[in-house]
C-alpha atoms as a PDB file:
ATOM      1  CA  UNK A   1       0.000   0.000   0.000  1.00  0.00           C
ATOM      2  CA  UNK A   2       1.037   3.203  -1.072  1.00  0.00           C
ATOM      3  CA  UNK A   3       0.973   6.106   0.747  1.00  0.00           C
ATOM      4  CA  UNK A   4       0.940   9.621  -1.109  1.00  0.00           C
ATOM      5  CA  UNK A   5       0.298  13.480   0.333  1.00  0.00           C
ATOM      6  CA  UNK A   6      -0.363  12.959   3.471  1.00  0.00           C
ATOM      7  CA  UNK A   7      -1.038  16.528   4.825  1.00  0.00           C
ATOM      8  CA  UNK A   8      -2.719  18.871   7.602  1.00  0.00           C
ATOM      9  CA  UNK A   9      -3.976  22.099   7.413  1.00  0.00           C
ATOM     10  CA  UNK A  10      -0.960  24.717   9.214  1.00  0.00           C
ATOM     11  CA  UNK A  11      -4.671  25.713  11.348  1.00  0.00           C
ATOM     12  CA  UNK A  12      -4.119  21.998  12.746  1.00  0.00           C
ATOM     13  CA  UNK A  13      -0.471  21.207  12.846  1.00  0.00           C
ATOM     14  CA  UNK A  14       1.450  20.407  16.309  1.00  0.00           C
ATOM     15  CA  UNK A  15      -2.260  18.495  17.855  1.00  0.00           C
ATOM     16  CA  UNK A  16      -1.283  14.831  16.983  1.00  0.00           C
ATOM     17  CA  UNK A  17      -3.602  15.068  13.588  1.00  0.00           C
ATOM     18  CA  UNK A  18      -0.876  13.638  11.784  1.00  0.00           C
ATOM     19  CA  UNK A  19      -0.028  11.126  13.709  1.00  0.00           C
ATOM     20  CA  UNK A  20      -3.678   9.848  14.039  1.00  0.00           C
ATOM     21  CA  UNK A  21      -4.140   9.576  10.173  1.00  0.00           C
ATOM     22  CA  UNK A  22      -0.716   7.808   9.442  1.00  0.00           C
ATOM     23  CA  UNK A  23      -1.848   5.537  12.119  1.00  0.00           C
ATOM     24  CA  UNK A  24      -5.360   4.644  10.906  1.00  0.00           C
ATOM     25  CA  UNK A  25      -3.383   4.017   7.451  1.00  0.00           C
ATOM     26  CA  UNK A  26      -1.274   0.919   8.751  1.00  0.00           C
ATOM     27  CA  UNK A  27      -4.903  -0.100  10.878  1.00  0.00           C
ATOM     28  CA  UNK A  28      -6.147   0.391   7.509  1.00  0.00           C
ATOM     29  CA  UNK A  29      -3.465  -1.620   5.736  1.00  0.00           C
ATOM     30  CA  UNK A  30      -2.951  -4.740   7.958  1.00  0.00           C
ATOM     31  CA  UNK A  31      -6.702  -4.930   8.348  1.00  0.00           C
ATOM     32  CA  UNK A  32      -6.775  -5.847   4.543  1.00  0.00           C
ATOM     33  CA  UNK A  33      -3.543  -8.147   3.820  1.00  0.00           C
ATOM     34  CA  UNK A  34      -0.926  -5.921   3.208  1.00  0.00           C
ATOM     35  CA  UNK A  35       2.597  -6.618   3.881  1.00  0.00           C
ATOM     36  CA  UNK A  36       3.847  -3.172   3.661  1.00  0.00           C
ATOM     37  CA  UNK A  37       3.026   0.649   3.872  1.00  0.00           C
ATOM     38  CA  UNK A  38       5.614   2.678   1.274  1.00  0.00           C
ATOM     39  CA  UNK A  39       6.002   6.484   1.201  1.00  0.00           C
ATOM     40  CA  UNK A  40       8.048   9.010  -0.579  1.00  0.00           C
ATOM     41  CA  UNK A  41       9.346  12.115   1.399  1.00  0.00           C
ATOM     42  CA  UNK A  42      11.958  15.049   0.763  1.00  0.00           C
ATOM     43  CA  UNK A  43      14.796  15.870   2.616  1.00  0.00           C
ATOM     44  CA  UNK A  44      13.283  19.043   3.988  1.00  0.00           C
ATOM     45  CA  UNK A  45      10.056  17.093   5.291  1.00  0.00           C
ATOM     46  CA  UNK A  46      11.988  17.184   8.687  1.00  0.00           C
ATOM     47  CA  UNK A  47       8.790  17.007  10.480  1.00  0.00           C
ATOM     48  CA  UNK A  48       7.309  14.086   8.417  1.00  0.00           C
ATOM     49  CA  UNK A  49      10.527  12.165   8.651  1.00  0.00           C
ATOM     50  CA  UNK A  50      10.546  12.344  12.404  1.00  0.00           C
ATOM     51  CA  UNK A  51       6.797  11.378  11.829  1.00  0.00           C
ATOM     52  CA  UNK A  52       7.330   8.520   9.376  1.00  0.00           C
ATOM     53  CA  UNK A  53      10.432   6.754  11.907  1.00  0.00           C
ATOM     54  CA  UNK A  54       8.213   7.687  15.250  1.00  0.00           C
ATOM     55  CA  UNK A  55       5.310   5.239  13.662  1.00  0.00           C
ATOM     56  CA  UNK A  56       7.803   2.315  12.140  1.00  0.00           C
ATOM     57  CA  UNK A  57       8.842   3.464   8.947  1.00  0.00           C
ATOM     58  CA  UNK A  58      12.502   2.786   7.611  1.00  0.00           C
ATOM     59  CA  UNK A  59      14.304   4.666   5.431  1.00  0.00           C
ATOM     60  CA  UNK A  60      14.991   2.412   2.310  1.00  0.00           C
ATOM     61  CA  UNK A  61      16.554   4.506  -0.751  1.00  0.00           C
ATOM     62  CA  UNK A  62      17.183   7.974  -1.595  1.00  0.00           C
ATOM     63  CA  UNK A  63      17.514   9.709  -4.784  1.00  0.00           C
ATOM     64  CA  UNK A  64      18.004  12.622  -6.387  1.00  0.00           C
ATOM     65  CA  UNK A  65      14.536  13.864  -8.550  1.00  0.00           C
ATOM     66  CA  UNK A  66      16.331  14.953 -11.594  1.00  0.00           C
ATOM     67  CA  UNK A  67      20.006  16.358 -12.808  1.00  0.00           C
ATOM     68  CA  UNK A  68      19.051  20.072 -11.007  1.00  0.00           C
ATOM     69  CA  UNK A  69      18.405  18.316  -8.043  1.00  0.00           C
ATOM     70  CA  UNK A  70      21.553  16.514  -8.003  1.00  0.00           C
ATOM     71  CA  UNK A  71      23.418  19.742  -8.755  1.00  0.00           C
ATOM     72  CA  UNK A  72      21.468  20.937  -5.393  1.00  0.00           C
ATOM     73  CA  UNK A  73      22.183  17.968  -3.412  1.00  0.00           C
ATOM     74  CA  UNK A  74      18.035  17.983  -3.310  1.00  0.00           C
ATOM     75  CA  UNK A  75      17.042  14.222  -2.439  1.00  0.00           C
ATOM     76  CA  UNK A  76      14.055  11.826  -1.926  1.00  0.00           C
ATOM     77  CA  UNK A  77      13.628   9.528   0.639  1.00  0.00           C
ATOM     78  CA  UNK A  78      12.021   6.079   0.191  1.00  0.00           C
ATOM     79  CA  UNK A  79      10.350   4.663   3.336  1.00  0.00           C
ATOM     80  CA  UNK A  80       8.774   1.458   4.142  1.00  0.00           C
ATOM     81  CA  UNK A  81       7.082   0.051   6.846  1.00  0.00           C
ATOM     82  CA  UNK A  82       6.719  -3.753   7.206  1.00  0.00           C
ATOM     83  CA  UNK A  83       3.576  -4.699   8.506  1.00  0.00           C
ATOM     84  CA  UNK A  84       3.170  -8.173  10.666  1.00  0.00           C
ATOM     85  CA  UNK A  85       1.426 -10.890   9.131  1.00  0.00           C
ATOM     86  CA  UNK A  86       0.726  -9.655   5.527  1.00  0.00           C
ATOM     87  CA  UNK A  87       1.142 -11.010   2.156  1.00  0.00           C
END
């Protein structure tokens, strides 16, 4: 299971909103089968990162998005988060 843009409203931020809904998503996720939860972040996600590794998630790969971003040391982070019991 993929998960992609994850995000709370700035109104919202700092109240555990985040953590709830990344949460629910491996519920959601080992309820139905899954082996796995992936993600994509960026390097200046600080926040998310620390969100992502607080709730299981490993960082698996980085890359760089594209020759610019190389040239800016700009990465992406892969992360993956095996989930007990699924296929």
């Amino acid at each position: 299971l993929e998960l992609k843009r994850m995000s709370v409203s700035k109104d919202y931020r700092g109240r555990g909103v985040s953590k709830a809904l990344c949460g629910e998503v491996l519920r959601f996720a080992r309820a139905r089968g899954y082996g796995a939860v992936v993600l994509s972040t960026s390097m200046v996600q600080v926040a998310a990162q620390r969100l992502y590794e607080g709730q299981g998630f490993r960082k698996v790969s980085t890359f760089s998005p594209s020759l610019l971003g190389s040239l800016l040391c700009f990465q992406i982070f892969h992360y993956r988060c095996d989930l007990p019991g699924g296929t």
